[in-house]
N, C-alpha and C. Protein backbone atom coordinates (compact mmCIF):
# COMPACT_ATOMS: atom_id res chain seq x y z
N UNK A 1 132.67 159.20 -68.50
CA UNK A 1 131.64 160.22 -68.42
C UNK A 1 130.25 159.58 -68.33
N UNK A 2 130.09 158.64 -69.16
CA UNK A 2 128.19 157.79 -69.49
C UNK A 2 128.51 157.31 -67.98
N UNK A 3 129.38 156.87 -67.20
CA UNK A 3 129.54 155.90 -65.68
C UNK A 3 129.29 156.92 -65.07
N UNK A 4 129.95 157.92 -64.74
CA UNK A 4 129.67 159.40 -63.85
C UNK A 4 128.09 159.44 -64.20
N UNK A 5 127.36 159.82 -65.06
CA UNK A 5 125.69 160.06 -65.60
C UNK A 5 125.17 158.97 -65.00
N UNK A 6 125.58 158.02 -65.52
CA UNK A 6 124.35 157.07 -64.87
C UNK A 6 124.34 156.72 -62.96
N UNK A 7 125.70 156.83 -62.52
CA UNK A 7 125.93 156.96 -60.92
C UNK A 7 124.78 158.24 -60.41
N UNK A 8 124.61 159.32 -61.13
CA UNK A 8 124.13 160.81 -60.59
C UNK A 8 122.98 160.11 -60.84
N UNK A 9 122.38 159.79 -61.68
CA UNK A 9 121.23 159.65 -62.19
C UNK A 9 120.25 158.30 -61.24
N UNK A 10 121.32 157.51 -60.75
CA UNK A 10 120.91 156.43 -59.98
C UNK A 10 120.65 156.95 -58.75
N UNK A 11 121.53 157.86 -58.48
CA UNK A 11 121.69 158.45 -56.53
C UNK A 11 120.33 159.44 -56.98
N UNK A 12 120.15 160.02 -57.78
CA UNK A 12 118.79 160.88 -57.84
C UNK A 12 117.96 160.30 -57.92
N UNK A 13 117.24 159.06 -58.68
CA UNK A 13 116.52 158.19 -58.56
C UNK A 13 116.02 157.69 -57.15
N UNK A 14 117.14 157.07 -56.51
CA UNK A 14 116.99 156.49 -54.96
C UNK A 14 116.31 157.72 -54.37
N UNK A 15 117.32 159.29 -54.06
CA UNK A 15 116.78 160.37 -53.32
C UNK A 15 115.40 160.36 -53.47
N UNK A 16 114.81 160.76 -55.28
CA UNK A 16 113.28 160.87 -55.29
C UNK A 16 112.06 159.91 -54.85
N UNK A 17 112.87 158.48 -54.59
CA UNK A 17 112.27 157.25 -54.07
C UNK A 17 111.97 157.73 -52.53
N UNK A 18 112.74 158.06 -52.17
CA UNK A 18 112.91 158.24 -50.43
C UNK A 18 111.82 159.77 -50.17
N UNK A 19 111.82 160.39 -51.25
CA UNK A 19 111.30 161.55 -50.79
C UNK A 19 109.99 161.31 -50.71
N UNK A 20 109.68 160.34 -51.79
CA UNK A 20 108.15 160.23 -52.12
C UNK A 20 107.40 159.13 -51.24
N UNK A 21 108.61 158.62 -50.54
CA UNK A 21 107.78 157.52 -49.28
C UNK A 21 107.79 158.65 -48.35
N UNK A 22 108.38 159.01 -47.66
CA UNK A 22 108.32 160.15 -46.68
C UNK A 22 106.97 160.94 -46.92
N UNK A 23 106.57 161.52 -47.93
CA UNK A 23 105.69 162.22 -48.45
C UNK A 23 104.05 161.39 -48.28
N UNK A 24 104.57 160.03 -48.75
CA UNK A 24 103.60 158.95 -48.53
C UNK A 24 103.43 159.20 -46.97
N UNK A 25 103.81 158.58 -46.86
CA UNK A 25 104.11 158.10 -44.94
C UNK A 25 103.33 159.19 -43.79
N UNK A 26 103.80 159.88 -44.64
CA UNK A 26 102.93 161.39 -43.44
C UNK A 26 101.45 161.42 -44.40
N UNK A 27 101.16 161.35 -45.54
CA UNK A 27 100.11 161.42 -45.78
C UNK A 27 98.91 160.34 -45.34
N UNK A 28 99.63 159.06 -45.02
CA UNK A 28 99.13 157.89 -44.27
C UNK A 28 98.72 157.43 -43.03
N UNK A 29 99.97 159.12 -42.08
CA UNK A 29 99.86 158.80 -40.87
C UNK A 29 98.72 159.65 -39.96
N UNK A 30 98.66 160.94 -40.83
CA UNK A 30 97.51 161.79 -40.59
C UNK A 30 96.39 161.93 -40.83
N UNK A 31 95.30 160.76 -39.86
CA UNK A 31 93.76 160.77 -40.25
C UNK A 31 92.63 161.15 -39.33
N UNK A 32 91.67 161.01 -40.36
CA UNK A 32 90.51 161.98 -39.68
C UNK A 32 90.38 161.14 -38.39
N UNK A 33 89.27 161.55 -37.93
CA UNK A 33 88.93 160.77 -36.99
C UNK A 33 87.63 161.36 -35.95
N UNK A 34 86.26 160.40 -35.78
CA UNK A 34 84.82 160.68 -35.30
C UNK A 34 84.72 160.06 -34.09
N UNK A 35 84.64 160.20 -33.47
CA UNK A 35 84.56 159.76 -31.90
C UNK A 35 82.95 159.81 -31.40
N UNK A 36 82.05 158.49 -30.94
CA UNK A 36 81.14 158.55 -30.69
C UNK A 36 80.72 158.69 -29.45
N UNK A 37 79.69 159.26 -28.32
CA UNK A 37 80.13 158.81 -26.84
C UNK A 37 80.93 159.47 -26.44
N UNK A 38 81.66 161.00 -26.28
CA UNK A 38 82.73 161.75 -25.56
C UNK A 38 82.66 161.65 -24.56
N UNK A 39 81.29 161.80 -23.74
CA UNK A 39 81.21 162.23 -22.37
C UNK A 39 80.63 163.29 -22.20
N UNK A 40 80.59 163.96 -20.92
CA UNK A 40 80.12 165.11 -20.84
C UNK A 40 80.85 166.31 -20.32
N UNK A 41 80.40 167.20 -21.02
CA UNK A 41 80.79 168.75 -20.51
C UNK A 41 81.91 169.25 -21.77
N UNK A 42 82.09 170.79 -21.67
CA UNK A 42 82.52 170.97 -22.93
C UNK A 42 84.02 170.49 -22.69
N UNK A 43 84.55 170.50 -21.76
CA UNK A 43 85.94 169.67 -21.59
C UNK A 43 86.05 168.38 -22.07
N UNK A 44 85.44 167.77 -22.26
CA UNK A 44 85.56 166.32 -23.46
C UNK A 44 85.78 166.69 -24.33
N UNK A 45 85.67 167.56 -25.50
CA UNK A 45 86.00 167.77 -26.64
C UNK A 45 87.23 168.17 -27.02
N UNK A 46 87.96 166.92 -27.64
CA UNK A 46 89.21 166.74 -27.66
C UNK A 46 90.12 168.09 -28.48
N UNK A 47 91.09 168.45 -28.70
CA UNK A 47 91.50 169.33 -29.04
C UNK A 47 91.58 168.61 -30.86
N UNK A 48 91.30 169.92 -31.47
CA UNK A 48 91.23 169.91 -32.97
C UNK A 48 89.97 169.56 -33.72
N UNK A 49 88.75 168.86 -32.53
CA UNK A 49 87.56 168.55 -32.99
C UNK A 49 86.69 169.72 -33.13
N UNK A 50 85.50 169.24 -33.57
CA UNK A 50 83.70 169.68 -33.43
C UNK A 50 83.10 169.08 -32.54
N UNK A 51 82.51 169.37 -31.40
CA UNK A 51 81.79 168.39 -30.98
C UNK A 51 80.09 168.94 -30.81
N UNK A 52 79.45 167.54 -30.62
CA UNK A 52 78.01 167.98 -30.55
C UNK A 52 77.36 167.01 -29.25
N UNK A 53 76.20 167.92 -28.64
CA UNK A 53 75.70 167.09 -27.68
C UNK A 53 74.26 167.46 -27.81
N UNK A 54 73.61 166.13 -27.40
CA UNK A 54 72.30 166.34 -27.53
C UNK A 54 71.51 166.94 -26.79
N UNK A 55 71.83 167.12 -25.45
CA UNK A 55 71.28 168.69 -24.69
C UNK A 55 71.97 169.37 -24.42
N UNK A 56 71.25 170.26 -23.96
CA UNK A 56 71.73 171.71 -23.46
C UNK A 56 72.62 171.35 -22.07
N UNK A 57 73.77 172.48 -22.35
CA UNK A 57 74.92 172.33 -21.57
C UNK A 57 75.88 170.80 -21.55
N UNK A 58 76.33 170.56 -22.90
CA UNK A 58 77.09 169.91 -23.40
C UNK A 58 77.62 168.60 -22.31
N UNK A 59 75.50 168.11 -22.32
CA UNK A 59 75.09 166.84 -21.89
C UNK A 59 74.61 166.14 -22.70
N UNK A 60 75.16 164.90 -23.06
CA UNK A 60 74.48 163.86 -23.71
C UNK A 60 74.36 162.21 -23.19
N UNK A 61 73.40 161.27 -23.68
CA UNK A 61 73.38 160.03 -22.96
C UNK A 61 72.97 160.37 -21.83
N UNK A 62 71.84 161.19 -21.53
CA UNK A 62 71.31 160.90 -20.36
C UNK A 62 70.36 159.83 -19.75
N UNK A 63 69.63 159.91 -18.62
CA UNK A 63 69.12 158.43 -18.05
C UNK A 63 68.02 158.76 -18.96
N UNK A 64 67.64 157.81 -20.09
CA UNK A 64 66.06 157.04 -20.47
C UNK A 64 66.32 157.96 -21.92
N UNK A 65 67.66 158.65 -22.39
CA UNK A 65 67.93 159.60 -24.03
C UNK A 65 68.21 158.21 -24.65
N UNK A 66 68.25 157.91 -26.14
CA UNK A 66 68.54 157.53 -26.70
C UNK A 66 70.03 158.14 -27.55
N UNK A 67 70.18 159.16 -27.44
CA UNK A 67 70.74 160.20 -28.23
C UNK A 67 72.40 160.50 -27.19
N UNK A 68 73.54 160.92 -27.62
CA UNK A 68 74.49 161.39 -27.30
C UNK A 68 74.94 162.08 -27.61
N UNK A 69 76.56 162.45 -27.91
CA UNK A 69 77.62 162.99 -28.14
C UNK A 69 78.42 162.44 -29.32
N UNK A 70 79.43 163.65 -30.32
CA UNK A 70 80.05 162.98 -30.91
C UNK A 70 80.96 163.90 -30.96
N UNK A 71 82.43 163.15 -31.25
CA UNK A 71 83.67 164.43 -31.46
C UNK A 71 84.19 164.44 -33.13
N UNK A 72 84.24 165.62 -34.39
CA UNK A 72 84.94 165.05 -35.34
C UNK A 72 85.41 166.16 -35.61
N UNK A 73 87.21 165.58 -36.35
CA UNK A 73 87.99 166.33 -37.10
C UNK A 73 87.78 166.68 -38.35
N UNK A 74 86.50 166.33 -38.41
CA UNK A 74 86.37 166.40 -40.61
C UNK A 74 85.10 166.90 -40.95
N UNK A 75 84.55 166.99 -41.95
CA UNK A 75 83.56 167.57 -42.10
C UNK A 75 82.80 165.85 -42.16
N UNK A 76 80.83 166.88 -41.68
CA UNK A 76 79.84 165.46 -41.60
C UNK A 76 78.82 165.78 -42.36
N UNK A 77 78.40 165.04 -43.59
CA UNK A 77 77.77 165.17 -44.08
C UNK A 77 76.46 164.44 -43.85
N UNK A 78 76.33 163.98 -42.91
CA UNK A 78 75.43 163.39 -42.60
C UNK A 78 75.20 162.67 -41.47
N UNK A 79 74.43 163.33 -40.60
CA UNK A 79 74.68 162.88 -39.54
C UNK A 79 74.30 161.52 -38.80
N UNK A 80 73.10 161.12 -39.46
CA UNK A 80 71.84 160.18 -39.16
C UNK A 80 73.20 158.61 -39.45
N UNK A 81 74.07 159.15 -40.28
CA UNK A 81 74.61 157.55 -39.93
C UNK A 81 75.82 157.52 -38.81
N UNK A 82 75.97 158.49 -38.18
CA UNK A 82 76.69 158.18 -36.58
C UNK A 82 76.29 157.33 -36.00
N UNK A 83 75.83 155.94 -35.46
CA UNK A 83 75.55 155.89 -34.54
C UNK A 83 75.80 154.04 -34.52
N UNK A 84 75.56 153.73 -33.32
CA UNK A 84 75.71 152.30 -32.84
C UNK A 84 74.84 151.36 -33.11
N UNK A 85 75.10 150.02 -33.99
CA UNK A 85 74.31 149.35 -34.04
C UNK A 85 74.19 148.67 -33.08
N UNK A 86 72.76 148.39 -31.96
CA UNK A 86 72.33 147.56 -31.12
C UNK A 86 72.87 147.80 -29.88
N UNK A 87 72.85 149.49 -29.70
CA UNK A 87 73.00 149.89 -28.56
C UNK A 87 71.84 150.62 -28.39
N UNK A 88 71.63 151.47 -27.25
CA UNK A 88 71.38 152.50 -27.11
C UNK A 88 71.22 154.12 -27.89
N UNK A 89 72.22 154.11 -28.37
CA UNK A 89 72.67 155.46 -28.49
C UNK A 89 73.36 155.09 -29.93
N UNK A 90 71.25 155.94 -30.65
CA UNK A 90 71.13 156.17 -32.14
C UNK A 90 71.79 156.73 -32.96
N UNK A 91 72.14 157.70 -32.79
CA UNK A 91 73.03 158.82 -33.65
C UNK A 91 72.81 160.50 -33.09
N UNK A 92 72.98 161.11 -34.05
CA UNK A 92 73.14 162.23 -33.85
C UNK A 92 72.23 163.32 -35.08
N UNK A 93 71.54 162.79 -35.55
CA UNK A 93 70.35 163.26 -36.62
C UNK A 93 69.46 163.94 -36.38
N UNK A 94 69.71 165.45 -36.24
CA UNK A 94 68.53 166.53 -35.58
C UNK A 94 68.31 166.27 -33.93
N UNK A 95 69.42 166.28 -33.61
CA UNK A 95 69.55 165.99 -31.83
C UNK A 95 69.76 166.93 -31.29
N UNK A 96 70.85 167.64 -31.82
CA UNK A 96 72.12 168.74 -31.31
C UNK A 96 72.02 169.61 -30.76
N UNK A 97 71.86 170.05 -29.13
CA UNK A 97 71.32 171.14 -28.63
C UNK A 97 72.92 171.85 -27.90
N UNK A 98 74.03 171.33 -27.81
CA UNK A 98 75.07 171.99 -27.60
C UNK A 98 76.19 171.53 -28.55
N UNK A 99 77.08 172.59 -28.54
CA UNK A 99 78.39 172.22 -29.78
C UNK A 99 79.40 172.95 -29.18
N UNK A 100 80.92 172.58 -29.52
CA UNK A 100 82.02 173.47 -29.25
C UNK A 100 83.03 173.08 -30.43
N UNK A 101 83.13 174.00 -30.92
CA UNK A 101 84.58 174.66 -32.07
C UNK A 101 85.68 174.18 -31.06
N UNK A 102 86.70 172.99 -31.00
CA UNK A 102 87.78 173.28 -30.79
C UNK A 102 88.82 173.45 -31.60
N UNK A 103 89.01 173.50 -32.98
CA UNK A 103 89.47 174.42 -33.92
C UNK A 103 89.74 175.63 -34.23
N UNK A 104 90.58 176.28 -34.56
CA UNK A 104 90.69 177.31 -35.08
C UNK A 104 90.15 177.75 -36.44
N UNK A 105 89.19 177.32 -37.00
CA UNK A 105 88.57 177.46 -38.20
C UNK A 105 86.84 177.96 -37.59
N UNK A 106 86.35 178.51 -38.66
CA UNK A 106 84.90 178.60 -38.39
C UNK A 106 83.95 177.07 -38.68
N UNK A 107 83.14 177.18 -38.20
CA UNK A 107 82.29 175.59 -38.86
C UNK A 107 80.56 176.11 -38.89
N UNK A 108 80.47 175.72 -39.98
CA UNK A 108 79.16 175.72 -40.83
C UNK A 108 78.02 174.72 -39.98
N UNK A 109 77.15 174.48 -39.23
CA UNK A 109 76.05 173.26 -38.98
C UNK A 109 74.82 173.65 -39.77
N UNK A 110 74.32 173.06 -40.57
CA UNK A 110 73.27 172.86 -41.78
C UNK A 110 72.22 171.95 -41.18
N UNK A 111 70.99 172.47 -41.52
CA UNK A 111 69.67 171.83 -41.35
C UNK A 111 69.04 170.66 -41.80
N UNK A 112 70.15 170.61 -43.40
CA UNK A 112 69.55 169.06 -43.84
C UNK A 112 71.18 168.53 -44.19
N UNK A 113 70.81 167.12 -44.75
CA UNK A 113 71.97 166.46 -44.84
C UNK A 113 73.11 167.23 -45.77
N UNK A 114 74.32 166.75 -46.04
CA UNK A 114 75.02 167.65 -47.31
C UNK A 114 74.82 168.89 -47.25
N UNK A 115 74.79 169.67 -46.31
CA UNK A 115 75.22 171.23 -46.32
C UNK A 115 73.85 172.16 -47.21
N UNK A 116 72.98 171.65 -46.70
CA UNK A 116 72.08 172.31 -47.15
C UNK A 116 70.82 172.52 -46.18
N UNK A 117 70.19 173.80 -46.63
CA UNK A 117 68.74 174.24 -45.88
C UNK A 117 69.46 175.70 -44.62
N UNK A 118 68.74 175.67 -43.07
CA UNK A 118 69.20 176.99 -42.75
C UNK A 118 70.65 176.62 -42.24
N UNK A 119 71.63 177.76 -41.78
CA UNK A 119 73.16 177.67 -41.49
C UNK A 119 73.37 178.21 -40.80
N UNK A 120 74.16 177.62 -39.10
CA UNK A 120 74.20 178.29 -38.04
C UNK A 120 76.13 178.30 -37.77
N UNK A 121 76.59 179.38 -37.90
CA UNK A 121 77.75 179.43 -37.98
C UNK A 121 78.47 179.95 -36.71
N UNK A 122 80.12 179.53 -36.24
CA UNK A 122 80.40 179.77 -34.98
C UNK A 122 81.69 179.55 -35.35
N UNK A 123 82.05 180.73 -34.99
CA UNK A 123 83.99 180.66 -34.74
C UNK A 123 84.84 179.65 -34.11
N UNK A 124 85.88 180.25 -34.14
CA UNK A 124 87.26 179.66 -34.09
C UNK A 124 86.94 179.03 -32.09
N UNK A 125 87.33 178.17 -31.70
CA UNK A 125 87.18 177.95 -29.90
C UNK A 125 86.42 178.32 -29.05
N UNK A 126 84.59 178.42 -29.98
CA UNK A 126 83.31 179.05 -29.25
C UNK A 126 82.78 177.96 -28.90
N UNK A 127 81.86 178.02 -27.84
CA UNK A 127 81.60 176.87 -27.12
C UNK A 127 79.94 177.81 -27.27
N UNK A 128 78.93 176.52 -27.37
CA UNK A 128 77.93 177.08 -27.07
C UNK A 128 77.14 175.68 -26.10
N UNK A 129 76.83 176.74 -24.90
CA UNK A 129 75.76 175.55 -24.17
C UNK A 129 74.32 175.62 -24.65
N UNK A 130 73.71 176.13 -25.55
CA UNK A 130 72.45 175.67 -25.91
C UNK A 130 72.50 176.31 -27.78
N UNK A 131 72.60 175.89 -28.68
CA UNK A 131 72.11 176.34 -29.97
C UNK A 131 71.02 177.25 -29.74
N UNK A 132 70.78 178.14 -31.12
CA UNK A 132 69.63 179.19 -30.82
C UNK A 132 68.54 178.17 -31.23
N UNK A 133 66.99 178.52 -30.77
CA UNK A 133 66.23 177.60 -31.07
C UNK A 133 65.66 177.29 -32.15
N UNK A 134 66.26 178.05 -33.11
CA UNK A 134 65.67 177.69 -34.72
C UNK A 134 66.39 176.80 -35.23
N UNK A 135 67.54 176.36 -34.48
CA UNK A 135 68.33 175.37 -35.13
C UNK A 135 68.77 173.79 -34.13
N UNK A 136 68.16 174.53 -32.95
CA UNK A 136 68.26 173.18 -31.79
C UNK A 136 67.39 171.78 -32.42
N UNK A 137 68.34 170.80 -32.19
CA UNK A 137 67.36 169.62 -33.00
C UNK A 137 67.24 169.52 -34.32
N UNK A 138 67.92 170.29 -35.03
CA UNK A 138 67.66 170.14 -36.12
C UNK A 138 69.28 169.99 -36.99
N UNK A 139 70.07 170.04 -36.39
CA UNK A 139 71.58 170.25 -37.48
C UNK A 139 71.72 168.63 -37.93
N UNK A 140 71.92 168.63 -39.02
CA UNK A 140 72.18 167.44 -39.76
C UNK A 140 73.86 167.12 -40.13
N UNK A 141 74.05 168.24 -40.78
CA UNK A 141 75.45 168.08 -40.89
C UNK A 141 76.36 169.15 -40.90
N UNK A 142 77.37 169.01 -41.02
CA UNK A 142 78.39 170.25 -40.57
C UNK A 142 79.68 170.27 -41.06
N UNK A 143 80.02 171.38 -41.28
CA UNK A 143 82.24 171.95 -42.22
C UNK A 143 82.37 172.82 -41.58
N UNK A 144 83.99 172.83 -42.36
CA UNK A 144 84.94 174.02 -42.14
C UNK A 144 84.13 174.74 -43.15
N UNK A 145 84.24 176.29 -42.44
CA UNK A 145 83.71 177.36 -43.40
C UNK A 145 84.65 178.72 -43.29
């Protein structure tokens, strides 16, 4: 009987071993991910992202801009540190004159860093070619809302 217990008890052991790498494993394999530089037009914006462009009609990196594009799956709390050291193309810190939701979630863009000051909000797969102008140039950072 104690040989039967400890056999069950061993094969349950192993099972909960296996379950909890599996569990691991997918939690390891699924990450965020910020993409600097998309390209242009709202068709760059990869499926499941946010994206932002620094002008109107979801153009960025143009001839003599300093400023671009960025694609992210996660929330940004800050935008001013996107960007390339010893390139061109600074960041994305009060740039933002077009955006597209490719999510199914709503997303929050905020005026100052960390989700704070005014809040320009936009549904689930809305594409906008120009922000309204109280908030063009100015979004700092941005969530799911």
């Amino acid at each position: 009987m104690v040989r039967k217990l400890a056999g069950k008890t061993a094969r349950l052991g192993l099972y909960a071993a296996a379950v909890a790498g599996v569990v691991l494993a997918t939690a390891n394999s699924a990450s965020a991910s910020t993409l600097l530089g998309i390209g242009q037009g709202a068709g760059a914006c990869p499926a499941q992202h946010v994206c932002l462009w620094s002008e109107n009609g979801f153009v960025g990196a143009t001839s003599g801009s300093k400023y671009g594009a960025i694609a992210s799956d996660q929330n940004i709390g800050d935008m001013g540190k996107l960007k390339r050291e010893g390139a061109l193309w600074d960041g994305m810190q009060d740039t933002a004159s077009s955006v597209v939701n490719n999510t199914g979630s709503g997303i929050c863009f905020y005026e100052h860093n960390w989700y704070g000051g005014l809040q320009f909000r936009i549904g689930p797969w809305e594409k906008w070619p120009s922000v309204p102008s109280w908030i063009n140039d100015r979004i700092s950072s941005f969530t799911y809302c």
